[in-house]
Protein backbone atom coordinates (compact mmCIF):
# COMPACT_ATOMS: atom_id res chain seq x y z
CA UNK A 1 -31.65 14.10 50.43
CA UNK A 2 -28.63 12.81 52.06
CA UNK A 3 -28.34 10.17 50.23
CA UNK A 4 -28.39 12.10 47.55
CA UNK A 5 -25.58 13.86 48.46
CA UNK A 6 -23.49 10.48 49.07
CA UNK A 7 -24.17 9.28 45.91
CA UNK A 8 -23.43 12.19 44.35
CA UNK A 9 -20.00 12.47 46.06
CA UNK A 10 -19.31 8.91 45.15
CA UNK A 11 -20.37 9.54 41.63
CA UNK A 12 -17.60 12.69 42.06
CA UNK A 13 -14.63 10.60 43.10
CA UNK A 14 -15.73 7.27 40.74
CA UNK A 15 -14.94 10.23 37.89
CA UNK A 16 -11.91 11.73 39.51
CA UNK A 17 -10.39 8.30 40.10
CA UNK A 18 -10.96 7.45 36.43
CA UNK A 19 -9.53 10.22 35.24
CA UNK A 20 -6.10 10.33 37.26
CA UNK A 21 -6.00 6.39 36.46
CA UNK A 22 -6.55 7.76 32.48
CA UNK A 23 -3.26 10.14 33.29
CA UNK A 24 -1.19 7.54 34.74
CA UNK A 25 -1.63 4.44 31.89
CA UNK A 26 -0.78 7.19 29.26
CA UNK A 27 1.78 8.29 31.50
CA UNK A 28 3.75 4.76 31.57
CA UNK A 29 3.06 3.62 27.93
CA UNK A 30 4.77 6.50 26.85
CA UNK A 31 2.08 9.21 25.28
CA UNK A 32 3.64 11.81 26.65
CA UNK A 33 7.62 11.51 25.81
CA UNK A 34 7.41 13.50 22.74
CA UNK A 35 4.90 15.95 22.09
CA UNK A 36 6.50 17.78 19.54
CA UNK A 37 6.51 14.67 17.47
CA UNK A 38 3.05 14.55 17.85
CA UNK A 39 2.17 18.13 16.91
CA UNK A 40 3.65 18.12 13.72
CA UNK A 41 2.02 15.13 12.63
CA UNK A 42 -0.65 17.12 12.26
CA UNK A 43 0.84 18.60 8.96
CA UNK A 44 0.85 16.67 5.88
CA UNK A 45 3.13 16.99 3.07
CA UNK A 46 1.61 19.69 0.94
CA UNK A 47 1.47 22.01 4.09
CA UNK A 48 3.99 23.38 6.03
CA UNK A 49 5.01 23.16 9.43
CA UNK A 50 4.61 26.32 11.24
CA UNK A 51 2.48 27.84 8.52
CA UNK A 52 -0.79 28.13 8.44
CA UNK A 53 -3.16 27.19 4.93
CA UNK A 54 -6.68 27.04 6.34
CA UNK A 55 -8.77 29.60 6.78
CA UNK A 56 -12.39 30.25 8.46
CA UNK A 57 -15.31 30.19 6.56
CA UNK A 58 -15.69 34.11 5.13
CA UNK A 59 -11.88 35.40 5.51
């Protein structure tokens, strides 16, 4: 059961360690400089920005 446990710690940190190594590259090339950029690229030209034209299915 123990190891187990170890493995399952290791498995924990292999994770963690990916993901703060994830965080850092897009950190340095630059993903997050200019978010606002990004959000509004969302929007196309026959919608927009700031105003919403979908709706859920049944409203």
């Amino acid at each position: 059961m123990t190891a187990f446990y170890v493995a399952l710690w290791g498995l924990a940190a292999a994770l963690g360690a990916t993901a703060i190594g994830g965080l850092v590259w897009a950190i340095r090339r630059g993903e997050f400089d200019n978010l606002r950029e990004g959000a509004a690229s969302i929007f196309d030209d026959e919608e927009p920005i700031g105003q919403a034209t979908d709706r859920f299915p049944g409203e």
